[in-house]
Protein backbone atom coordinates (compact mmCIF):
# COMPACT_ATOMS: atom_id res chain seq x y z
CA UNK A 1 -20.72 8.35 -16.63
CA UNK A 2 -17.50 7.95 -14.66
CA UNK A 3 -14.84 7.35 -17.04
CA UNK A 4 -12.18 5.07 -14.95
CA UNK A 5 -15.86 2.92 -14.21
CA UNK A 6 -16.25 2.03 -18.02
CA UNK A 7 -13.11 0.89 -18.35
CA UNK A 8 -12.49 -2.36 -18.97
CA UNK A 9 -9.91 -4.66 -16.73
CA UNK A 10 -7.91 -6.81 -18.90
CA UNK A 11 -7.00 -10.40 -17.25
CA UNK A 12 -3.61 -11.10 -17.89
CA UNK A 13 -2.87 -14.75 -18.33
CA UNK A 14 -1.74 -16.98 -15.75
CA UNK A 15 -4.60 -15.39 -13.37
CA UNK A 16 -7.87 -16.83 -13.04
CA UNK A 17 -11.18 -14.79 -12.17
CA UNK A 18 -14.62 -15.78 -10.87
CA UNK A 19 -17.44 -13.68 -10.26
CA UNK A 20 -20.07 -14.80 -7.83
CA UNK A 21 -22.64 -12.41 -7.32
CA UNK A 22 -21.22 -9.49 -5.55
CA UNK A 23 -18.10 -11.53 -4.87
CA UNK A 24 -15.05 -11.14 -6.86
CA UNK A 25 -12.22 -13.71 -6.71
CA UNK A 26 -8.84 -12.93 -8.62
CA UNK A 27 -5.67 -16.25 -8.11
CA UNK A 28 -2.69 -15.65 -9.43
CA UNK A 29 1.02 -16.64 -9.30
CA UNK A 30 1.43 -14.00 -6.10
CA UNK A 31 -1.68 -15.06 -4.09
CA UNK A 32 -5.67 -15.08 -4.27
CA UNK A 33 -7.77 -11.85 -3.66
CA UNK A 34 -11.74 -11.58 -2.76
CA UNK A 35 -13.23 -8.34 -3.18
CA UNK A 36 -16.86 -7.63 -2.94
CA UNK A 37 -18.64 -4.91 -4.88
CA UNK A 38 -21.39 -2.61 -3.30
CA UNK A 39 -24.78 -3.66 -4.51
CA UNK A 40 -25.97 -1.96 -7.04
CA UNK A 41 -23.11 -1.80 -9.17
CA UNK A 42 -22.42 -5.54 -11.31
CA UNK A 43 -19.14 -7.39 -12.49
CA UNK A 44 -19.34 -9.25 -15.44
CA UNK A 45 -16.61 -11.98 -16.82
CA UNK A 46 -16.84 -11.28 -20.74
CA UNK A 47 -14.28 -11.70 -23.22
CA UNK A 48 -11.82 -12.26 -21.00
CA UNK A 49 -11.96 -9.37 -19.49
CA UNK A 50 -14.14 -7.66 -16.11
CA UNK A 51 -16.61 -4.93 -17.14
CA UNK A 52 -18.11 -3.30 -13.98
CA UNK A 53 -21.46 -1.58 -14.61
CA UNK A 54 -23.98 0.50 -12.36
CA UNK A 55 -27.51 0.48 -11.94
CA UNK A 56 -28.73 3.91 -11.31
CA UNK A 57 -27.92 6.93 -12.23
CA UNK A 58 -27.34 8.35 -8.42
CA UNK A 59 -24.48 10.61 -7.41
CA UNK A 60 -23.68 7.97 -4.46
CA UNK A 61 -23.12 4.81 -6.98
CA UNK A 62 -21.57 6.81 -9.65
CA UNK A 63 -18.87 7.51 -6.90
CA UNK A 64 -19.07 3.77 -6.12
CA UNK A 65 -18.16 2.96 -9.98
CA UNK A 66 -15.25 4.24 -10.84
CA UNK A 67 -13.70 2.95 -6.84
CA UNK A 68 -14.97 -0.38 -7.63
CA UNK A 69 -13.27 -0.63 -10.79
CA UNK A 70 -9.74 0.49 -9.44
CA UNK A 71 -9.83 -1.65 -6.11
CA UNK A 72 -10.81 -4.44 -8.78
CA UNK A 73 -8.09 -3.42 -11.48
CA UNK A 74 -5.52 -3.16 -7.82
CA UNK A 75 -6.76 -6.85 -7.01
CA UNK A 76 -5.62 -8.41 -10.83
CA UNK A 77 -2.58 -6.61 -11.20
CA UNK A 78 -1.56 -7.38 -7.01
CA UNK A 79 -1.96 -10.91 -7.90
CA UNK A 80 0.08 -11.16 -10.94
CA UNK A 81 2.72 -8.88 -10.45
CA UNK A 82 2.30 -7.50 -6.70
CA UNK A 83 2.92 -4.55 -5.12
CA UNK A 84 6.16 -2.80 -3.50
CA UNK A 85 6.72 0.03 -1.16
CA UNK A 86 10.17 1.25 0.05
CA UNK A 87 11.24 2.61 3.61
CA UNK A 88 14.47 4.30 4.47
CA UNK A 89 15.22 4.87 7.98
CA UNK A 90 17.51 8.51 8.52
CA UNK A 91 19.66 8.83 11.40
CA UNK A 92 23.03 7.71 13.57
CA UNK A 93 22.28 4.12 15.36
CA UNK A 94 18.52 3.73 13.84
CA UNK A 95 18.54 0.11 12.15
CA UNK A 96 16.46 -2.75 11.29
CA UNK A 97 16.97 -6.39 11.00
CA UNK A 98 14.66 -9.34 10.40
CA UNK A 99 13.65 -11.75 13.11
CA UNK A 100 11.81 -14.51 11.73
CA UNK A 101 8.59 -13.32 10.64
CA UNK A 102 8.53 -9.43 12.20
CA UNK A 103 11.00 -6.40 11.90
CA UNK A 104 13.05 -5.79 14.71
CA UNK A 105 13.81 -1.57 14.74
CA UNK A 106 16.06 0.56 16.70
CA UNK A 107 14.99 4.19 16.56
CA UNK A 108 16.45 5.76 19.19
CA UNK A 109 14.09 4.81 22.09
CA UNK A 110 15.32 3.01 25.13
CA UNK A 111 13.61 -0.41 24.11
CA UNK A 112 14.39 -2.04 20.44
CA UNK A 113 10.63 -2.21 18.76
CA UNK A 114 9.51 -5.52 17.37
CA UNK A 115 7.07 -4.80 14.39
CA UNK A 116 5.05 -8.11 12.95
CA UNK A 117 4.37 -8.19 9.57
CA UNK A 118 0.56 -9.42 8.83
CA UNK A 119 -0.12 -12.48 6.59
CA UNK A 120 0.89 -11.83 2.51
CA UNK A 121 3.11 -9.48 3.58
CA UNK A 122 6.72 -10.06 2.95
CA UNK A 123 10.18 -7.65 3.90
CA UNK A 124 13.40 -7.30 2.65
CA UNK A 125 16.01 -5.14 4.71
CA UNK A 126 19.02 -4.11 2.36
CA UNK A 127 22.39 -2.18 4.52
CA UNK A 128 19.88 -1.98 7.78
CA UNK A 129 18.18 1.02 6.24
CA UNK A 130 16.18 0.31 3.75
CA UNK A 131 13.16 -1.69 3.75
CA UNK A 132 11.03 -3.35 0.97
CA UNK A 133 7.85 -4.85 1.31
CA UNK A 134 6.20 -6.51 -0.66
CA UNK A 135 2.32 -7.91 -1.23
CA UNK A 136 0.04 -8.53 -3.32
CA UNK A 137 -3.21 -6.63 -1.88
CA UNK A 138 -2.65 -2.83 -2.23
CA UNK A 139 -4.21 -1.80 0.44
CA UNK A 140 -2.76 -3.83 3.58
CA UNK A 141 0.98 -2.89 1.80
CA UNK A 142 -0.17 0.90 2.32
CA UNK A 143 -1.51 0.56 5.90
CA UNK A 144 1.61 -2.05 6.95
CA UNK A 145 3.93 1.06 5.57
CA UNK A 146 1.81 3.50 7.25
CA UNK A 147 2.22 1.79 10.36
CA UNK A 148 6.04 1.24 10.00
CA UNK A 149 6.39 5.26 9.09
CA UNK A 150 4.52 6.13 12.36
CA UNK A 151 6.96 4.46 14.48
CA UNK A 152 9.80 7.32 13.96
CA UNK A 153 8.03 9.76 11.28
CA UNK A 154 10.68 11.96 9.51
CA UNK A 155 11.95 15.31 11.98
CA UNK A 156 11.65 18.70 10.21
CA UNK A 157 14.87 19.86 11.67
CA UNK A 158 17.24 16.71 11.65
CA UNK A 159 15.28 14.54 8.85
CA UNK A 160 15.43 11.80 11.57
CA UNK A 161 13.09 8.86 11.64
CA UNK A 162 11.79 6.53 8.66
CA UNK A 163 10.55 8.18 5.31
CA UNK A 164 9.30 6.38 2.09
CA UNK A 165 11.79 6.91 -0.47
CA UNK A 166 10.25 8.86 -2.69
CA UNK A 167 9.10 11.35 0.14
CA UNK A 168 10.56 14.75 0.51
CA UNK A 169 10.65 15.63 4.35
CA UNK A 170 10.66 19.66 4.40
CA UNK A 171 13.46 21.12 6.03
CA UNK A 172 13.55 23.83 9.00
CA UNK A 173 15.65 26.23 10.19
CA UNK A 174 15.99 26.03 14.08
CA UNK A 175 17.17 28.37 16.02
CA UNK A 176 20.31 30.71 15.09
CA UNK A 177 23.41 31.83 17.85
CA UNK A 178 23.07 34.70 19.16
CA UNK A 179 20.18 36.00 17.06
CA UNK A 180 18.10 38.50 18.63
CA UNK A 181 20.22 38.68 21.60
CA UNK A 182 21.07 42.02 23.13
């Protein structure tokens, strides 16, 4: 039996849960969540707390519990507390600013590139290089980030471009003066 699956999800309070069927609804002081769980796996509301269960024994839904259970765990936790990811952008005139409810970036291209953030997701740009966002549903703050990264990803020889924080952007040599040359 998967053994993130059988864990139980503890609801915090100050965020309300209903389960309706396969639907499961999570409010909170950062926003409301639906997420809907494959079939043959079940939520139930006990105890104040979310117990997701399977019904067979099959490779393909034990796979299902233990995914179910984190996107579900993801959904309370996004809705009380939310979710952050930080973006640093590297590099001699590359800046952002906001402009209402998008990121306007320049990143070295000819044109300045106007990025719009999609609904529950909020940004914060601190000294025109680094960028917060913030949201409550895991996933879209991944893919939004993802998205914002791909613009300018990081250059292996410079270290140009926009990088998470936490990411380490490999370094490489280039070419040397005069080596080889005869």
């Amino acid at each position: 039996m998967s053994r993130i699956g059988r864990k139980p999800i503890p609801i915090p309070p100050g965020v309300t849960v209903a389960v309706d069927g396969a639907t499961v609804r999570a409010q909170g002081p950062k926003g409301a969540l639906t997420q809907t769980v494959p079939t043959p796996l079940a939520v139930v509301l006990k105890d104040n707390q979310l117990v997701v269960s399977r019904g067979s024994d099959q490779a393909s839904v034990r796979a299902l519990h233990g995914l179910a259970r984190s996107l579900l765990a993801n959904m309370v936790s996004g809705v009380k507390q939310g979710f952050e990811r930080k973006l640093e952008i590297v590099g001699i005139g590359y800046r952002a600013q906001m402009q209402g409810k998008a990121i306007q970036l320049a990143l070295g291209y000819s044109h300045p590139i106007i990025f719009p953030l999609p609904d529950g997701v909020s940004a914060e740009i601190d000294k025109q290089v680094l960028i917060t966002l913030r949201a409550a549903d895991k996933a879209v703050l991944g893919q939004t980030a993802a998205k914002l990264r791909e613009l300018r990803k990081p250059d292996p020889y410079k270290g140009k471009g926009i990088k998470y924080v936490d990411e380490v952007v490999r370094r490489k040599v280039g070419k040397k003066a005069g080596a080889g040359a005869k």
